[in-house]
C-alpha atoms as a PDB file:
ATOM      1  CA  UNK A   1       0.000   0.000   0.000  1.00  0.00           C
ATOM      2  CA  UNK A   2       1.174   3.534  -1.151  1.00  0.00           C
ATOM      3  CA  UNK A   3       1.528   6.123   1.374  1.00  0.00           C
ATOM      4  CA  UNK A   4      -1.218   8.105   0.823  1.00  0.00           C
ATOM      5  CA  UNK A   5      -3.350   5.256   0.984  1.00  0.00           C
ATOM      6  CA  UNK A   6      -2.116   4.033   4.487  1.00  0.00           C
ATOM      7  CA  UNK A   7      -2.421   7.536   5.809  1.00  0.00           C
ATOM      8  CA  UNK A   8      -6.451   7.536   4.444  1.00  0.00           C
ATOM      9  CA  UNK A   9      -6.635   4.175   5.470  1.00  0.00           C
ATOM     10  CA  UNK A  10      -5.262   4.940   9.292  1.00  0.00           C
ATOM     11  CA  UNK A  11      -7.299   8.052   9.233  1.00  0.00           C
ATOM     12  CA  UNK A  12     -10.407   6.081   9.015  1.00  0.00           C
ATOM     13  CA  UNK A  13      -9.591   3.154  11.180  1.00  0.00           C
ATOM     14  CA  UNK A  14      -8.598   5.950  13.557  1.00  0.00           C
ATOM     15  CA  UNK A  15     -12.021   7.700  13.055  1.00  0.00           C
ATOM     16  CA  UNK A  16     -13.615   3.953  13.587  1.00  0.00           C
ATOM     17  CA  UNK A  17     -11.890   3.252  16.758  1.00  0.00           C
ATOM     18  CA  UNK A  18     -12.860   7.072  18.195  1.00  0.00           C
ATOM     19  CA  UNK A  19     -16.248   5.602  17.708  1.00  0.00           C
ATOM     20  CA  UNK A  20     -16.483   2.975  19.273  1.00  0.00           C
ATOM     21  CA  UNK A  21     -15.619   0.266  16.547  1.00  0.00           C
ATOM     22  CA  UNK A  22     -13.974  -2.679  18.096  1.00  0.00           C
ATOM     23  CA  UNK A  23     -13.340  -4.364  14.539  1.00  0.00           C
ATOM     24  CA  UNK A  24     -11.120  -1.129  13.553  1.00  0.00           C
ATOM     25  CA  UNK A  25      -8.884  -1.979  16.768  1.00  0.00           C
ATOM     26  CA  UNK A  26      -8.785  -5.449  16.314  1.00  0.00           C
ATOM     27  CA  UNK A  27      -7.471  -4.474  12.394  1.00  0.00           C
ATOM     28  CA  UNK A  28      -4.902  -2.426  13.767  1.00  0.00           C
ATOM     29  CA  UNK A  29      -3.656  -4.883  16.015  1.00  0.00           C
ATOM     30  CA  UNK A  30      -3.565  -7.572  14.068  1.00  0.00           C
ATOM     31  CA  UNK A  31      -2.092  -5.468  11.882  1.00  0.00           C
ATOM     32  CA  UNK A  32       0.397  -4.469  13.481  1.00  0.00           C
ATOM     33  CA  UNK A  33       1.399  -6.642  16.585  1.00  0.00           C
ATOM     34  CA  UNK A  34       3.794  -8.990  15.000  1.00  0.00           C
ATOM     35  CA  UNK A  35       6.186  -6.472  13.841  1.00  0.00           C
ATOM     36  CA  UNK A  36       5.604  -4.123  16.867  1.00  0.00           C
ATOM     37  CA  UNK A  37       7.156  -7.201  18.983  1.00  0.00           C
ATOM     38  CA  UNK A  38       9.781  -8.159  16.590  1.00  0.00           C
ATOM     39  CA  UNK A  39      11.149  -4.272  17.213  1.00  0.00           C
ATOM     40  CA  UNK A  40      10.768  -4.605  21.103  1.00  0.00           C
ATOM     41  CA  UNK A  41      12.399  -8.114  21.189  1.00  0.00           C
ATOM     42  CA  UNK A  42      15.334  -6.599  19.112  1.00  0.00           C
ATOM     43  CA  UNK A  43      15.443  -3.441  21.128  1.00  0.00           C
ATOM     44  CA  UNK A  44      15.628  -5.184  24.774  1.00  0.00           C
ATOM     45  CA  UNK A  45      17.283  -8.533  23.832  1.00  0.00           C
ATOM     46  CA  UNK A  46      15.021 -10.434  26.481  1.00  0.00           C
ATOM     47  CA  UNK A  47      11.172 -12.020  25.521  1.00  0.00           C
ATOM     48  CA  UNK A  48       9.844 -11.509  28.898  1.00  0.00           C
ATOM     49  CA  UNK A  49      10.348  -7.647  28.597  1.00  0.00           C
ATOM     50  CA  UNK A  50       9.501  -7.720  25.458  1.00  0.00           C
ATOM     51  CA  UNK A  51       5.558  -9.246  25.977  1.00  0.00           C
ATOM     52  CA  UNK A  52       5.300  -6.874  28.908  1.00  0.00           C
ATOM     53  CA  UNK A  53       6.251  -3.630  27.078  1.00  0.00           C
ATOM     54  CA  UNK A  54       4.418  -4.488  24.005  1.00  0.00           C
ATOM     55  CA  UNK A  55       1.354  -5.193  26.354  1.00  0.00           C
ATOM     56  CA  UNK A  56       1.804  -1.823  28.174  1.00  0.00           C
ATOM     57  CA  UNK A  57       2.211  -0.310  24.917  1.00  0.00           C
ATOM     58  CA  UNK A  58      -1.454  -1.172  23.809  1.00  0.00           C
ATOM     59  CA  UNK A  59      -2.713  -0.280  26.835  1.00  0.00           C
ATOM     60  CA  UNK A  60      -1.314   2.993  26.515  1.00  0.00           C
ATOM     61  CA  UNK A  61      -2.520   3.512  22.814  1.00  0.00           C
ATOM     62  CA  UNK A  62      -6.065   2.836  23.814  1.00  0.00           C
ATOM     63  CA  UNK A  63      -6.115   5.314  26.338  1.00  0.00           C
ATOM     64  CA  UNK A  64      -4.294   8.113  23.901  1.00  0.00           C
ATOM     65  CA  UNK A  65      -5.243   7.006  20.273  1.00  0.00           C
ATOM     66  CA  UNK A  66      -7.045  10.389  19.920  1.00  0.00           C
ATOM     67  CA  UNK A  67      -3.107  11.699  20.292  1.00  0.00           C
ATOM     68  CA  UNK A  68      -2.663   9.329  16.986  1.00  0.00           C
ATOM     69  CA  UNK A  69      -2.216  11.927  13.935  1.00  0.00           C
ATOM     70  CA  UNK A  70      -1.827   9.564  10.687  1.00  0.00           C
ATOM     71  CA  UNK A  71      -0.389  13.224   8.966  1.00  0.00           C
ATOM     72  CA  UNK A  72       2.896  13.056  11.669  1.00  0.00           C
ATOM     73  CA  UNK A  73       3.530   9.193  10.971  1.00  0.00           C
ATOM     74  CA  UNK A  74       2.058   6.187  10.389  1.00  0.00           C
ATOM     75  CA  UNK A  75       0.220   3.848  13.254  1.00  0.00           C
ATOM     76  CA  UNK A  76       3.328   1.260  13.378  1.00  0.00           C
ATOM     77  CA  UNK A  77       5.921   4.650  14.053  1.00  0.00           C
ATOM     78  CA  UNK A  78       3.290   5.368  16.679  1.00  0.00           C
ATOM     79  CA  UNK A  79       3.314   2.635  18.628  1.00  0.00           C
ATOM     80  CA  UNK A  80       7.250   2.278  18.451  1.00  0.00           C
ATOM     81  CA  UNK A  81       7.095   5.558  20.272  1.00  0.00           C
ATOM     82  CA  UNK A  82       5.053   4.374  22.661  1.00  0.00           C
ATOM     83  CA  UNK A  83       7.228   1.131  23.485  1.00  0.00           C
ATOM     84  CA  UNK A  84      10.757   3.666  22.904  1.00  0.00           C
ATOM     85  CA  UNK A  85       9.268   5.531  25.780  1.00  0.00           C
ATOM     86  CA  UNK A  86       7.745   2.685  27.601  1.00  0.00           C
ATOM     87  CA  UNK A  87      11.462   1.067  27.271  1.00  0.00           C
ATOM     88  CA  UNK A  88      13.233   4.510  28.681  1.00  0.00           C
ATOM     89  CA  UNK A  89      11.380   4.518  31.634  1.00  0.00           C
ATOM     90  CA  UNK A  90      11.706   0.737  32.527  1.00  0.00           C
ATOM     91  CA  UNK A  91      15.940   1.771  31.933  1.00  0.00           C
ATOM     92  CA  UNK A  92      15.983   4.026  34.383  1.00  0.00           C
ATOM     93  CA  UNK A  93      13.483   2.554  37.191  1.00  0.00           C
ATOM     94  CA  UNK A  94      16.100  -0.284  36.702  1.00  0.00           C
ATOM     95  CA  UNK A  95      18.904   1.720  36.873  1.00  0.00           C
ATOM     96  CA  UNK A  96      17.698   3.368  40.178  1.00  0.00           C
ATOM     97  CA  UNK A  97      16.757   0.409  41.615  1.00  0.00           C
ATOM     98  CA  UNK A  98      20.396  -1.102  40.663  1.00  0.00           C
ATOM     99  CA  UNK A  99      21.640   2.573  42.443  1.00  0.00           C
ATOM    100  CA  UNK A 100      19.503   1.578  45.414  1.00  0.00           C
ATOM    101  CA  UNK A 101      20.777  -1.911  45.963  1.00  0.00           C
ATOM    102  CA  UNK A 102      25.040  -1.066  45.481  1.00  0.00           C
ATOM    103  CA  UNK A 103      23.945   1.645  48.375  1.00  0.00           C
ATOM    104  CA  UNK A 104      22.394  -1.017  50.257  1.00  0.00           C
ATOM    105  CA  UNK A 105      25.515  -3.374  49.647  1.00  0.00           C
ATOM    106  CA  UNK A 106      27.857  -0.513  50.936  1.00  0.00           C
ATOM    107  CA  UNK A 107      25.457   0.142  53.967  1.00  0.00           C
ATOM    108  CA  UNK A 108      26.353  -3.814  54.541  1.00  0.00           C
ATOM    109  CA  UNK A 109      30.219  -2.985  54.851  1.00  0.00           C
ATOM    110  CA  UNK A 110      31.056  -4.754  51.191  1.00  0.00           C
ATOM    111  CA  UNK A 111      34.073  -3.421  50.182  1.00  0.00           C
ATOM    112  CA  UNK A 112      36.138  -6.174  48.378  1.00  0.00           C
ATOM    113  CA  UNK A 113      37.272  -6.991  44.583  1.00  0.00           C
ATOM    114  CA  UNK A 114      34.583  -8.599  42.251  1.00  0.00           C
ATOM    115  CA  UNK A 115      35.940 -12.005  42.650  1.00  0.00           C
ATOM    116  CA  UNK A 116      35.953 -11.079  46.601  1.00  0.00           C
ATOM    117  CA  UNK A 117      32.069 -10.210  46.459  1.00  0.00           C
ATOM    118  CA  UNK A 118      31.448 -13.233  44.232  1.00  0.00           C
ATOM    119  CA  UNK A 119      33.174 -15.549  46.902  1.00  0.00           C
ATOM    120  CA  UNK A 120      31.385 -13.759  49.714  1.00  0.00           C
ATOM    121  CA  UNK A 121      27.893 -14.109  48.323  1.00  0.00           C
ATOM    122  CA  UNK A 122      28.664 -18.045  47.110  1.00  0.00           C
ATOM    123  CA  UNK A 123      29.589 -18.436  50.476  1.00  0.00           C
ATOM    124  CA  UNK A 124      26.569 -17.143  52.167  1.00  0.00           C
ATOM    125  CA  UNK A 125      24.388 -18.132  49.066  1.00  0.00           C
ATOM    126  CA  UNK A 126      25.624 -21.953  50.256  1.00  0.00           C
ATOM    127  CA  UNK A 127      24.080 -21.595  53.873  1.00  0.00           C
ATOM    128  CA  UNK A 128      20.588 -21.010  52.642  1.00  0.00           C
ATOM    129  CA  UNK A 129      18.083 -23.832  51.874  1.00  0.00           C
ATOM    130  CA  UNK A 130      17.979 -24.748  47.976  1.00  0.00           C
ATOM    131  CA  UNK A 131      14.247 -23.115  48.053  1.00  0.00           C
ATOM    132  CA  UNK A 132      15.664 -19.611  49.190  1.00  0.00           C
ATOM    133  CA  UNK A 133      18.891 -19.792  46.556  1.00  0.00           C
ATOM    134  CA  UNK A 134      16.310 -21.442  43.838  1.00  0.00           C
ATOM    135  CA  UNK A 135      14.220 -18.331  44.162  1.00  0.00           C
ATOM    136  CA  UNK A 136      17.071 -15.212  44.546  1.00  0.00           C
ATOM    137  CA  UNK A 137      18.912 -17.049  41.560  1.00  0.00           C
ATOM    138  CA  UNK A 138      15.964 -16.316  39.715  1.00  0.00           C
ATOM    139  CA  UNK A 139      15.263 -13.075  41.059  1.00  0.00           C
ATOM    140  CA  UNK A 140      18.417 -11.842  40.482  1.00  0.00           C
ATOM    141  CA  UNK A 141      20.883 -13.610  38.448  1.00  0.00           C
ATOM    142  CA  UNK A 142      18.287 -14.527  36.173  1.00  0.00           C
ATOM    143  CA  UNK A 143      16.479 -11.079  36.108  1.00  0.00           C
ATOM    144  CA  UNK A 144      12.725 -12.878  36.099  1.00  0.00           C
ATOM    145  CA  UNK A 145       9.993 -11.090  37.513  1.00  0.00           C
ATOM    146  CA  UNK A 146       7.741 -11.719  40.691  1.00  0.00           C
ATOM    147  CA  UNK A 147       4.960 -12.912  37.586  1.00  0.00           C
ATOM    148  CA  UNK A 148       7.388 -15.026  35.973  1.00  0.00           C
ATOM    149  CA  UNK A 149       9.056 -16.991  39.190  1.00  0.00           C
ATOM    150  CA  UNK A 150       5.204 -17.395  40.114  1.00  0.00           C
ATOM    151  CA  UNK A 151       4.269 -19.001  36.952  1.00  0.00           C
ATOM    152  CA  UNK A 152       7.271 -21.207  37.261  1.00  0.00           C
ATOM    153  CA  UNK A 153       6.754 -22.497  40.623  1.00  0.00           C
ATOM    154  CA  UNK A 154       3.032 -22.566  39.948  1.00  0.00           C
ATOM    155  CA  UNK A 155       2.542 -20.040  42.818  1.00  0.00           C
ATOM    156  CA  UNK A 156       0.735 -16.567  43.172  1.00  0.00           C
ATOM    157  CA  UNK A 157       2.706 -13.615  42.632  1.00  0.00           C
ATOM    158  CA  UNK A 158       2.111 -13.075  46.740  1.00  0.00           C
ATOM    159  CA  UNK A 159       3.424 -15.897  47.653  1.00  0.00           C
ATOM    160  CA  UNK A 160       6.586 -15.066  45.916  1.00  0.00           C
ATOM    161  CA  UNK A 161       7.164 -12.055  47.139  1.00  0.00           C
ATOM    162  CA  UNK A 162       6.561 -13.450  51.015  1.00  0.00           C
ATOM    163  CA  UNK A 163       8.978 -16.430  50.060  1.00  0.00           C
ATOM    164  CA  UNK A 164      11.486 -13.453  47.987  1.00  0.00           C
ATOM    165  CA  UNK A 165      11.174 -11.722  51.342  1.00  0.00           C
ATOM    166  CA  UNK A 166      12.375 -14.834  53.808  1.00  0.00           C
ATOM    167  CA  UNK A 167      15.249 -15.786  51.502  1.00  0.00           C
ATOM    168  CA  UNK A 168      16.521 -12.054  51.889  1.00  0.00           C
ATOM    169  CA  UNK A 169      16.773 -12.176  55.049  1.00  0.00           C
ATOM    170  CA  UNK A 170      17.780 -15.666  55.340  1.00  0.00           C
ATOM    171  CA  UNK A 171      20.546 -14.253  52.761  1.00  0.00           C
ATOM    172  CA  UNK A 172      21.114 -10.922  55.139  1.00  0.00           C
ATOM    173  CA  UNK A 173      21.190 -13.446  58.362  1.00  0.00           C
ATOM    174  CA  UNK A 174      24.082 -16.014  56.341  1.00  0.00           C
ATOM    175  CA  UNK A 175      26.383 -12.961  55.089  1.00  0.00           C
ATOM    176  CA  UNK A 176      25.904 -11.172  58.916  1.00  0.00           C
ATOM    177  CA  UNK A 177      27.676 -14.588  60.025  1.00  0.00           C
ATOM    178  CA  UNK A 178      30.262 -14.925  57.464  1.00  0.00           C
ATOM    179  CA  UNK A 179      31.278 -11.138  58.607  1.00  0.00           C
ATOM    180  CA  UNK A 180      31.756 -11.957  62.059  1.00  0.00           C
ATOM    181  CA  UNK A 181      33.651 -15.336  61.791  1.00  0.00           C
ATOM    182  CA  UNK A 182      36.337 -13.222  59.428  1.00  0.00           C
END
């Protein structure tokens, strides 16, 4: 399809949507999903991220599509926006959260050489029960989210966090020990 006949074609299915037509939405995403994902899977390099910023991404464009002008760009360059900005955000709630725990690491008195750390937290990773390492390894080696270490363990989200919770301070408790037998 030429350009001007996308940009009539958005226009309407734009016009549809505004209106309450549920067939013009389900259009544009079908439409358009596939490829939307294949750019967010390239852009973060991880699948998990990449289904929740594509989902956030609709959700956002339903609640602004009245922001969508098909004379500035076509839908697809719209919705990349969306999941550009959704991705910028979720960089630097990550980096601040990263910020927060090194702070929370030097609050613990950590102050050796990467392979030092490393040692250290084997160490106090090997006192805990294989439930508590199971779940920080996938917490935080693995990056997976509260939604995704639920799935896996066939749990609610909840419960995961409660069980995230002991194996902190199960993890807190081990490395407190290690520093006072040193």
């Amino acid at each position: 399809m030429d350009a001007a006949n996308q940009q009539m074609t958005e226009r309407l299915l734009r016009t549809a949507v505004l209106a309450g037509d549920e067939s013009a939405w389900e259009y544009l995403y079908r439409a358009h999903f596939d490829r939307l994902y294949v750019y967010t899977y390239r852009s973060v390099q991880n699948r998990h991220l990449a289904d929740e910023l594509v989902q956030d991404a609709w959700l956002v464009a339903v609640r602004r599509i009245k922001t969508f002008n098909p004379d500035r760009g076509t839908f697809h360059q719209w919705m990349r926006g969306i999941v550009d900005n959704l991705s910028r955000n979720h960089r630097r709630r990550w980096k601040s959260r990263w910020a927060y725990e090194v702070q929370a690491e030097v609050d613990m008195g950590i102050e050796a050489t990467p392979v030092e750390q490393a040692d250290q937290i084997s160490a106090a990773m090997a006192d805990l029960p294989q439930r508590y390492r199971d779940i920080l390894n996938a917490k935080y080696q693995e990056q997976q989210s509260v939604q995704e270490i639920a799935a896996k363990m066939r749990a609610t989200p909840k419960a995961v966090e409660s069980l995230l919770s002991r194996a902190r301070a199960a993890f807190r408790a081990a490395w407190e020990r290690l520093e006072r037998n040193e």
